[in-house]
N, C-alpha and C. Protein backbone atom coordinates (compact mmCIF):
# COMPACT_ATOMS: atom_id res chain seq x y z
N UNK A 1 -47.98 60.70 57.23
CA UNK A 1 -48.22 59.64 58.17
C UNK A 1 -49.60 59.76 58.81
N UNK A 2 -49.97 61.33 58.71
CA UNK A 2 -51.27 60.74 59.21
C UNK A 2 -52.36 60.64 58.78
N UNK A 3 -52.26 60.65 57.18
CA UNK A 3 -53.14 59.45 56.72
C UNK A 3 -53.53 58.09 56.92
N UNK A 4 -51.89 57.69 57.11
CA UNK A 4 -52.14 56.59 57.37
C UNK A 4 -53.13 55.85 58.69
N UNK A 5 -53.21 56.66 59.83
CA UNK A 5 -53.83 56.63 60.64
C UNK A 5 -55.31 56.93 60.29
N UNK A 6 -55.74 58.03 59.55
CA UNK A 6 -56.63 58.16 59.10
C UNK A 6 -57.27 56.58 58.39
N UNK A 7 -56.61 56.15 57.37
CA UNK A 7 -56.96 55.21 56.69
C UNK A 7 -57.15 53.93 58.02
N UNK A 8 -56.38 53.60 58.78
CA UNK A 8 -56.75 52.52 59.56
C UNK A 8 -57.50 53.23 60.25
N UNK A 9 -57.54 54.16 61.30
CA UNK A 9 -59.46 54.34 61.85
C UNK A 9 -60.53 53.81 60.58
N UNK A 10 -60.44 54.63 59.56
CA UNK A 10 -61.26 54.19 58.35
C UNK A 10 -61.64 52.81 57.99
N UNK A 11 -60.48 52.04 57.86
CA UNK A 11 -60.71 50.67 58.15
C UNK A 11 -61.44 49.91 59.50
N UNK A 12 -60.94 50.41 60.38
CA UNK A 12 -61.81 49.79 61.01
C UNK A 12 -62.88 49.72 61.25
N UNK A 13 -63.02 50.92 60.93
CA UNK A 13 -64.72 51.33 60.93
C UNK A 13 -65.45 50.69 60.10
N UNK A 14 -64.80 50.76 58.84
CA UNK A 14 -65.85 49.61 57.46
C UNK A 14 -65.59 48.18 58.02
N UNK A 15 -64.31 47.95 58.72
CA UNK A 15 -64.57 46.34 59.05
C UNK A 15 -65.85 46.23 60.12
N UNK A 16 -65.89 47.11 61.38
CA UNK A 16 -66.92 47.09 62.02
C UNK A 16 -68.26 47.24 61.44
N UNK A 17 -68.51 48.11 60.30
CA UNK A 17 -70.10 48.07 59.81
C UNK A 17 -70.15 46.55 58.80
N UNK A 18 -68.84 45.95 58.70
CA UNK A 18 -69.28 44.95 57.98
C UNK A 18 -69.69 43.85 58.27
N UNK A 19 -69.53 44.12 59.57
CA UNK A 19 -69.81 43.22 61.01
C UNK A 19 -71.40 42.80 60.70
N UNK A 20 -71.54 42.28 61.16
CA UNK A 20 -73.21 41.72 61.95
C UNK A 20 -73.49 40.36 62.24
N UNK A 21 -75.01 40.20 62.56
CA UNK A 21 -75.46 38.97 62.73
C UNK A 21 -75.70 38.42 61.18
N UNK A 22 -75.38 36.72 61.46
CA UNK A 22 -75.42 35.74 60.09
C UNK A 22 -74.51 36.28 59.22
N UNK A 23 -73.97 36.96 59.43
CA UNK A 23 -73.06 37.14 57.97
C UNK A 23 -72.14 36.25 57.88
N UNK A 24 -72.22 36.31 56.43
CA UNK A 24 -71.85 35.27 55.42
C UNK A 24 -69.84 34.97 55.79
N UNK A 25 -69.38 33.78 55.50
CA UNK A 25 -68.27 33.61 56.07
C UNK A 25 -67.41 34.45 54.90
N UNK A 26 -67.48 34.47 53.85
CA UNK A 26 -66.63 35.29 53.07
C UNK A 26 -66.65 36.42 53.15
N UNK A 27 -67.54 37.04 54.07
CA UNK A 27 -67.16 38.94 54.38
C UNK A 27 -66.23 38.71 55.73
N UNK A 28 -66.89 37.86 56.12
CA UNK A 28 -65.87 37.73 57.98
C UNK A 28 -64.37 37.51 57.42
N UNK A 29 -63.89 36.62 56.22
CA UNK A 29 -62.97 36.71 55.89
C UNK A 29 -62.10 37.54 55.60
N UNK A 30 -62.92 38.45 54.82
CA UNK A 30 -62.77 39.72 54.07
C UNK A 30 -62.37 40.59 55.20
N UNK A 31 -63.14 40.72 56.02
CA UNK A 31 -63.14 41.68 56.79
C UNK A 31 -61.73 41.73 57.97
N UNK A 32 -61.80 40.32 58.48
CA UNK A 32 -59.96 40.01 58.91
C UNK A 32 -58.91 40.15 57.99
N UNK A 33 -59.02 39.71 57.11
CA UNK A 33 -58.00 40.36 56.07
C UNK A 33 -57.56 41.91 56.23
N UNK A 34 -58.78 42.63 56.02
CA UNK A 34 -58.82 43.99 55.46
C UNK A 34 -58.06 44.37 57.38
N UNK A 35 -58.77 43.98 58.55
CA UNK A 35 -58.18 44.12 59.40
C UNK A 35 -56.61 43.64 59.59
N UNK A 36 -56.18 42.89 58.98
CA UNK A 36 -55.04 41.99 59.32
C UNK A 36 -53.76 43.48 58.70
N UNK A 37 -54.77 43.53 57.63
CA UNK A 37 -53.77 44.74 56.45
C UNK A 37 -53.34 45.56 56.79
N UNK A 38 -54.50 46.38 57.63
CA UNK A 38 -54.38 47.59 58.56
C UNK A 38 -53.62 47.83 59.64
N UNK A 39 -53.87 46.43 60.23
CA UNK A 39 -52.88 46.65 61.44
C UNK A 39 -51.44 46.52 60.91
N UNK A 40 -51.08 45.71 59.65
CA UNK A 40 -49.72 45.27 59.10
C UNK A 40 -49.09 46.52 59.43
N UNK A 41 -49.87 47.44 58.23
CA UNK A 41 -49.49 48.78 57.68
C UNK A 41 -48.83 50.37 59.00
N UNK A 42 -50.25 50.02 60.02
CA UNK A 42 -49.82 50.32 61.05
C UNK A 42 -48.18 50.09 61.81
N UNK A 43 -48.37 48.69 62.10
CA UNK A 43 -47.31 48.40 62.97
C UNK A 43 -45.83 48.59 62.06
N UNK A 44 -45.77 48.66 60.47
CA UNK A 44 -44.73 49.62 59.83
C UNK A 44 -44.51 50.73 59.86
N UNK A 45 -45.74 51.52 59.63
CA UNK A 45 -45.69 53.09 59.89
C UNK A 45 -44.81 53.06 60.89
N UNK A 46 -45.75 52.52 62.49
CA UNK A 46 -44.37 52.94 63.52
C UNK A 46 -43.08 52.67 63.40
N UNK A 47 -42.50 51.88 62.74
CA UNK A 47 -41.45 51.21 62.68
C UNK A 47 -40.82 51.84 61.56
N UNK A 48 -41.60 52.73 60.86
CA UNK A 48 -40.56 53.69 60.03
C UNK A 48 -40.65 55.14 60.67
N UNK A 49 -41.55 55.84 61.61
CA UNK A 49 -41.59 56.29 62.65
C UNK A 49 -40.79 56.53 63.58
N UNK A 50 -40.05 55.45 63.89
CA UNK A 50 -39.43 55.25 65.00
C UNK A 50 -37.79 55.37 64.24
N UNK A 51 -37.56 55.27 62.98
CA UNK A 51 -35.90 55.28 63.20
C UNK A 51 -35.67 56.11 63.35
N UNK A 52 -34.16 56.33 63.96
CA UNK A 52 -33.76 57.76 63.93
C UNK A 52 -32.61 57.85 62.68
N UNK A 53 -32.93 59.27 62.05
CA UNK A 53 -32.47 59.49 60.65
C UNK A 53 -30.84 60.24 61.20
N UNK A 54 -30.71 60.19 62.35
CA UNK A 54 -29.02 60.12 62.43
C UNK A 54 -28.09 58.85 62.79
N UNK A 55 -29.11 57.33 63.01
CA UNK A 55 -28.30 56.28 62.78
C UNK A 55 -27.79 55.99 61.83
N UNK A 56 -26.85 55.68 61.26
CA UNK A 56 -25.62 54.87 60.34
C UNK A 56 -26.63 53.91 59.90
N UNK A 57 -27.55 53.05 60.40
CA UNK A 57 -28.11 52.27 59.77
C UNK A 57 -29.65 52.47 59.51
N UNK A 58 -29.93 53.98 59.41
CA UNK A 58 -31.54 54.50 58.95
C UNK A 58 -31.68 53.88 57.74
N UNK A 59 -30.69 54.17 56.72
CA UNK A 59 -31.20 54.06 55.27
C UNK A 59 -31.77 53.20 55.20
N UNK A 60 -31.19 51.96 55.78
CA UNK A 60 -30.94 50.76 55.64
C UNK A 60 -32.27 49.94 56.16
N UNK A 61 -33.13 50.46 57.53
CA UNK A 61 -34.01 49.56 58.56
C UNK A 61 -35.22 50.74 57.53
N UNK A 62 -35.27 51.76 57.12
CA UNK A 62 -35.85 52.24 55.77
C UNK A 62 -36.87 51.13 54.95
N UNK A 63 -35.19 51.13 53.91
CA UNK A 63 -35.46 49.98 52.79
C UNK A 63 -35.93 49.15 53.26
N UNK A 64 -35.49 48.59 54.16
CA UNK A 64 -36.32 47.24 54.64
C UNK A 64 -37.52 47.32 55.43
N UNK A 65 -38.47 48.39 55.76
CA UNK A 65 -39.78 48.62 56.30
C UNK A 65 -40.21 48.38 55.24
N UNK A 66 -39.48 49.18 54.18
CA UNK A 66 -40.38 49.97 52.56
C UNK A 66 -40.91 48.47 51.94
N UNK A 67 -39.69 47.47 51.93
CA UNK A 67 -39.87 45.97 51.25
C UNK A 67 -40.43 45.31 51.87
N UNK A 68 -40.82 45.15 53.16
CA UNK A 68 -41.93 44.36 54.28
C UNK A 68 -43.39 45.64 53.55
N UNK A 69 -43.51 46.51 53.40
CA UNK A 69 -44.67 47.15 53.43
C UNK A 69 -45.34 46.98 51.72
N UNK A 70 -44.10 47.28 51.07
CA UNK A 70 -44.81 46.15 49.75
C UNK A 70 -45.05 44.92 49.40
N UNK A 71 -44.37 43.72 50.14
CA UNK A 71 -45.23 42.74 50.68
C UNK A 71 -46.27 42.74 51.02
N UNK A 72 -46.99 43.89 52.03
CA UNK A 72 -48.20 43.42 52.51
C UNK A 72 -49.39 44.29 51.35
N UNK A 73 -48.63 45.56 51.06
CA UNK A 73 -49.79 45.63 49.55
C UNK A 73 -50.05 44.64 48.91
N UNK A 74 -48.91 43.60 48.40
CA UNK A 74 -49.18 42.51 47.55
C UNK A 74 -50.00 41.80 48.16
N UNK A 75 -49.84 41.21 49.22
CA UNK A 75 -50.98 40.17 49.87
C UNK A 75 -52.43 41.58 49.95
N UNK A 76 -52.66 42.05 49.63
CA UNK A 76 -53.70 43.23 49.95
C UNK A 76 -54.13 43.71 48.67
N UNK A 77 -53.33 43.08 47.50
CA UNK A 77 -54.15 42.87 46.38
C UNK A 77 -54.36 41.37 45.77
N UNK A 78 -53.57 41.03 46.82
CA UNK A 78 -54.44 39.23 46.12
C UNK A 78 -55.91 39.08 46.75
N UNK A 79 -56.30 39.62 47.55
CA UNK A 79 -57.22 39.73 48.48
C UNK A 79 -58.13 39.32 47.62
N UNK A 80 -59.37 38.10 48.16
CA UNK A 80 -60.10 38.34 47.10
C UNK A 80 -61.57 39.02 47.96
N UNK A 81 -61.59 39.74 47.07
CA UNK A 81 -63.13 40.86 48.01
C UNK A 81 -64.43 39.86 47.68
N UNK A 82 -65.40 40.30 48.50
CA UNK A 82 -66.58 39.75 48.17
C UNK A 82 -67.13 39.98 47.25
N UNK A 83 -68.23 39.80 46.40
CA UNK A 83 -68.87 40.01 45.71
C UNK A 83 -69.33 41.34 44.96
N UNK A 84 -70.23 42.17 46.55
CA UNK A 84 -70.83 42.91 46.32
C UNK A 84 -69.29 44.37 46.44
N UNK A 85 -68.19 43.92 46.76
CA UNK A 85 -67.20 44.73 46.72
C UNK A 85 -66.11 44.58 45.59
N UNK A 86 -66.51 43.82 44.29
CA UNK A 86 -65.62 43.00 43.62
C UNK A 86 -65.35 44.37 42.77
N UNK A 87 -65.84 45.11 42.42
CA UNK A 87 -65.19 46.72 41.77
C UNK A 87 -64.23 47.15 42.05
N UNK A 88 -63.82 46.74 43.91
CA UNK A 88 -62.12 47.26 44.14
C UNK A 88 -61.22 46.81 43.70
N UNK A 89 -61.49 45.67 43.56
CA UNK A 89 -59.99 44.65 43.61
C UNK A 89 -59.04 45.13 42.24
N UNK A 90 -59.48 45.92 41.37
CA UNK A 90 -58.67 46.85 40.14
C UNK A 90 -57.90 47.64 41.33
N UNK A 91 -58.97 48.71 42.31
CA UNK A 91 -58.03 49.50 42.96
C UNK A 91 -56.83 48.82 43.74
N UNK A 92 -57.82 47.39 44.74
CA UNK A 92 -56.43 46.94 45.29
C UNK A 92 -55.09 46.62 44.48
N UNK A 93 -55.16 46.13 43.20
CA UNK A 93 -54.24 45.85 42.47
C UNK A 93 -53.41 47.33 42.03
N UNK A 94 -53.71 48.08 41.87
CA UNK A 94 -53.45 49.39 41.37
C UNK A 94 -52.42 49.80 42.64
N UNK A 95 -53.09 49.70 44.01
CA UNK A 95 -52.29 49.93 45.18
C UNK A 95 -50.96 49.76 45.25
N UNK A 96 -51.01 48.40 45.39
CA UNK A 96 -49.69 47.17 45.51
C UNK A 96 -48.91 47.46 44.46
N UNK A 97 -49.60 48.34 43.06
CA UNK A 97 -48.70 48.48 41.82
C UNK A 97 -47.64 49.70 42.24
N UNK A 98 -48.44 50.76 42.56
CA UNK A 98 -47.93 51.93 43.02
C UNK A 98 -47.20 51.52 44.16
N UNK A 99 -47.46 50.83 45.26
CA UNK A 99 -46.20 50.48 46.02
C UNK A 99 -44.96 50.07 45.49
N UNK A 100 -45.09 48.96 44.97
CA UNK A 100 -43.93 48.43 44.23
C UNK A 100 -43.06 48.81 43.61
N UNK A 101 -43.94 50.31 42.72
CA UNK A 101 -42.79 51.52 42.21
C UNK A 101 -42.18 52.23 42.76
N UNK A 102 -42.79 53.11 44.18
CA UNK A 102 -42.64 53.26 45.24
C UNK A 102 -41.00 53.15 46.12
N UNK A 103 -41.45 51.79 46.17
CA UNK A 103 -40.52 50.98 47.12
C UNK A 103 -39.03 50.59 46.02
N UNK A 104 -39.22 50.60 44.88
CA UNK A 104 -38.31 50.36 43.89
C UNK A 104 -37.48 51.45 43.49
N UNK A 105 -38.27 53.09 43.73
CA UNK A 105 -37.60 53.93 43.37
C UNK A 105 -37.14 54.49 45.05
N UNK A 106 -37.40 54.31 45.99
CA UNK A 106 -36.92 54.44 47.52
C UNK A 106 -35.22 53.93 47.00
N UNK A 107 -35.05 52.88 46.84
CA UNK A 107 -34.11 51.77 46.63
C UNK A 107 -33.46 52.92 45.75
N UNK A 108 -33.45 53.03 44.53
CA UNK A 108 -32.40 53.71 43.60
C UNK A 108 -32.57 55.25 44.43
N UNK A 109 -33.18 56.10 44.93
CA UNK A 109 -32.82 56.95 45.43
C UNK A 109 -31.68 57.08 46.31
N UNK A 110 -31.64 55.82 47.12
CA UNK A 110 -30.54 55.96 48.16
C UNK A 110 -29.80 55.00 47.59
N UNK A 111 -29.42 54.55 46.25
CA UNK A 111 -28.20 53.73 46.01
C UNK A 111 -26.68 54.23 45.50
N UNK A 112 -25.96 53.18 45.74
CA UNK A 112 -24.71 53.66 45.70
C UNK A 112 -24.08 54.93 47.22
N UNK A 113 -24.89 55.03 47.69
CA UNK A 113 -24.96 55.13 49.12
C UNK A 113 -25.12 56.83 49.17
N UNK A 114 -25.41 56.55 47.90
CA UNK A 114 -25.83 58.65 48.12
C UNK A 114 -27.37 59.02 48.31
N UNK A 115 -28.24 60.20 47.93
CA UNK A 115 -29.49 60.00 48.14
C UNK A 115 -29.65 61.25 46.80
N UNK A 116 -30.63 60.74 45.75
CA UNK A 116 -30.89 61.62 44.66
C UNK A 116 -32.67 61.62 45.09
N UNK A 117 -32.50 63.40 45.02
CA UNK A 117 -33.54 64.17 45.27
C UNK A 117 -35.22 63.77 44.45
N UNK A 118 -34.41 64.02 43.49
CA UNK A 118 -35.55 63.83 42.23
C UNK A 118 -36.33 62.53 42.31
N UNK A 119 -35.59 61.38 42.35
CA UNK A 119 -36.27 59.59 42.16
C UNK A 119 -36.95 59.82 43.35
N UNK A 120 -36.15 60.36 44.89
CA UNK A 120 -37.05 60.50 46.07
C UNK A 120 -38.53 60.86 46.22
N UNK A 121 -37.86 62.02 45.11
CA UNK A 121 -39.65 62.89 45.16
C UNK A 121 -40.55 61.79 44.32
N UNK A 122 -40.40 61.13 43.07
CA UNK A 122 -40.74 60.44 42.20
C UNK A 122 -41.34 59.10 43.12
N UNK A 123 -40.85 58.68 44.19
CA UNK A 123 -41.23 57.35 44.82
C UNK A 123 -42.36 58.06 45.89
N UNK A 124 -41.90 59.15 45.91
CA UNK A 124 -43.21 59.77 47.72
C UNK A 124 -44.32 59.85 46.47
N UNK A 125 -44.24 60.24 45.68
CA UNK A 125 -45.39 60.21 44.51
C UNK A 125 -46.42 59.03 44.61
N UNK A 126 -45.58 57.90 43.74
CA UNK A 126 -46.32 56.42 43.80
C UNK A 126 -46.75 56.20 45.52
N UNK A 127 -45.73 56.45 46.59
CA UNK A 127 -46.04 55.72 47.81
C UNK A 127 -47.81 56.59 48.09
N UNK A 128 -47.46 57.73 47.96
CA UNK A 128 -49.13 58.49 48.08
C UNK A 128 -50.05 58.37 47.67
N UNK A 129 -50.23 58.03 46.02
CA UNK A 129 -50.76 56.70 45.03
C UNK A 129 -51.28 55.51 45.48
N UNK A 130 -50.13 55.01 46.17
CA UNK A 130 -51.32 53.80 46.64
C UNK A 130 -51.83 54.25 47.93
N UNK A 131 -51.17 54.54 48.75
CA UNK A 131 -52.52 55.29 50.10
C UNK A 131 -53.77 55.87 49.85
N UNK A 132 -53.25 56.50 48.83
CA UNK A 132 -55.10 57.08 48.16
C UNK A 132 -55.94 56.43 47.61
N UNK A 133 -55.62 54.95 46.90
CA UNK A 133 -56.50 54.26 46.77
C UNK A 133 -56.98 52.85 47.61
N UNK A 134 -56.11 53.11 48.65
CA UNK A 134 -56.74 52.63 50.15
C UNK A 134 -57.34 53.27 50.64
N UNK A 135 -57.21 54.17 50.43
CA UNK A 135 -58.27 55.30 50.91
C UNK A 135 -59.88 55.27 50.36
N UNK A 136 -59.86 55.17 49.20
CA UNK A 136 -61.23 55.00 47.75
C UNK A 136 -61.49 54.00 48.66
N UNK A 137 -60.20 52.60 48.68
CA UNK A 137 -61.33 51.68 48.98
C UNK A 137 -62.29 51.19 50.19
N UNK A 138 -61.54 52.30 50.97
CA UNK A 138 -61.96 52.13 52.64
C UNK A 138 -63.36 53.08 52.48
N UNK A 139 -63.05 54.02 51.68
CA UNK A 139 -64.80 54.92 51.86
C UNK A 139 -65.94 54.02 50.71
N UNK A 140 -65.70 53.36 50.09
CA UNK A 140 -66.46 53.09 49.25
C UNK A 140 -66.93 51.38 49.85
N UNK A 141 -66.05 51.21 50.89
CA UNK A 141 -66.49 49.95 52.25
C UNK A 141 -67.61 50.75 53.21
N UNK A 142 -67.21 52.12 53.28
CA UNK A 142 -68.36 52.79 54.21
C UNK A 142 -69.93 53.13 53.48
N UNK A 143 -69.81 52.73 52.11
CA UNK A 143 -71.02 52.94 51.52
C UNK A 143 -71.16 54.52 50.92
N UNK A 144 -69.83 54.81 51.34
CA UNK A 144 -69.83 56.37 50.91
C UNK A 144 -69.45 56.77 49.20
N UNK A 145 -69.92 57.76 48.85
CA UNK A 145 -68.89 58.10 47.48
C UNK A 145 -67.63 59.14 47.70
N UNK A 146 -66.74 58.38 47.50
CA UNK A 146 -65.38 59.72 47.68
C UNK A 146 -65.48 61.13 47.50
N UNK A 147 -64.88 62.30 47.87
CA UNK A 147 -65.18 63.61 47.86
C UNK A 147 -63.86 63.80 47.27
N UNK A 148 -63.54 63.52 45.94
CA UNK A 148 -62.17 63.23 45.52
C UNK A 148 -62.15 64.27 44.15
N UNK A 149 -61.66 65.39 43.25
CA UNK A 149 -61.36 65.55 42.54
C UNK A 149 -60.38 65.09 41.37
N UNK A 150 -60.07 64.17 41.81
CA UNK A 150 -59.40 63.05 40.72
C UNK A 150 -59.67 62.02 40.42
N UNK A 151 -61.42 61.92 41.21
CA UNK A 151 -62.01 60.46 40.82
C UNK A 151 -62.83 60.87 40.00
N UNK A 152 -63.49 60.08 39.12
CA UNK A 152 -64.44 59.97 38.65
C UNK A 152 -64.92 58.80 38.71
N UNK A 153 -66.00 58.79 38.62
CA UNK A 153 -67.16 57.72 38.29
C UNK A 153 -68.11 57.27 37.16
N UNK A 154 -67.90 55.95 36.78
CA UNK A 154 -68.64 55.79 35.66
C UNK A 154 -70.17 55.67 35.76
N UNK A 155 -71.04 55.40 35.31
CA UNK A 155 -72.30 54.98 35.13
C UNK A 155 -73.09 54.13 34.30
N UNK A 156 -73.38 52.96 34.65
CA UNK A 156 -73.80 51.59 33.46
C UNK A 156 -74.79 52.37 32.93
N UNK A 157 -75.30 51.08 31.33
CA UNK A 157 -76.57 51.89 31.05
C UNK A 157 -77.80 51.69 31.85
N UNK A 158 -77.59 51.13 33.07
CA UNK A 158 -78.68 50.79 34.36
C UNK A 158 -78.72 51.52 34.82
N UNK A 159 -77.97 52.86 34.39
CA UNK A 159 -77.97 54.00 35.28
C UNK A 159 -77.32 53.92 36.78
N UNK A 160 -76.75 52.26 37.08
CA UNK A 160 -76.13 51.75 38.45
C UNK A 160 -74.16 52.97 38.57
N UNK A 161 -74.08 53.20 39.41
CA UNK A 161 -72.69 53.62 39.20
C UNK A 161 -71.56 52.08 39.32
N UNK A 162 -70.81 52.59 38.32
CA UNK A 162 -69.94 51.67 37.59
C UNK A 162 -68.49 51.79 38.48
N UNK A 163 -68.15 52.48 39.73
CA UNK A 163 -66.73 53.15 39.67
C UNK A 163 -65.29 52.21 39.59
């Protein structure tokens, strides 16, 4: 979880440097969006945060954070980025993918009203999957290159990086 916090400071911060004078209406767009996302994501965290895992109905207000929170990946990969950011939108899609598995294997973990260990571990997998590439895409909004051992980066023959 406290990545996730991590990632929205992170966000906000790239929405704020994306800020300025005259800018163009499709980053201001961009940039409420990317804010709109953050706070979504936020105001679930707490709200999966907040149950308590000895109510009768945890599993349950769970699943249904998990299915409101892959909703908002999906709207968070329809996103359409600007231009000069149009390299993410693979990652955003990639995100929302890994949620979706995520949130699908949450569901069969706790079905039939038992809870299997293994699919559990298998869904915290994908759910971490896509946080990490909210993550890529929030540092690579800061102008930064990730400090990531599982990224790599390509390079055109412009010698431009490709990632």
């Amino acid at each position: 979880m406290k990545n996730k916090v991590r990632i929205l400071f992170a966000a906000v911060l790239a929405s704020a440097m994306l800020t300025g004078c005259g800018e163009d209406p499709e980053l201001t767009r961009f940039r409420q969006s990317m804010d709109e996302f953050c706070t979504k994501v936020s105001e679930i965290d707490s709200s999966i945060n907040s149950i308590d895992a000895e109510s009768e109905n945890a599993t349950d207000e769970l699943l249904s954070d998990l299915d409101e929170l892959e909703l908002v990946f999906q709207s968070f990969a329809e996103l359409d980025f600007p231009e000069e950011f149009d390299y993410l939108e693979e990652l955003a899609d990639e995100s929302s993918e890994c949620m979706t598995e995520a949130v699908k294997s949450y569901h069969e973990a706790f079905s039939n009203g038992s809870y299997n260990e293994y699919t559990a571990e298998y869904a915290k997998e994908y759910y971490s999957r896509a946080y990490k590439r909210v993550q890529i895409i929030i540092t690579f909004l800061h102008g930064e290159e990730p400090d990531d051992a599982d990224l790599s980066i390509e390079y055109g023959e412009d010698g431009e990086e490709q990632p």
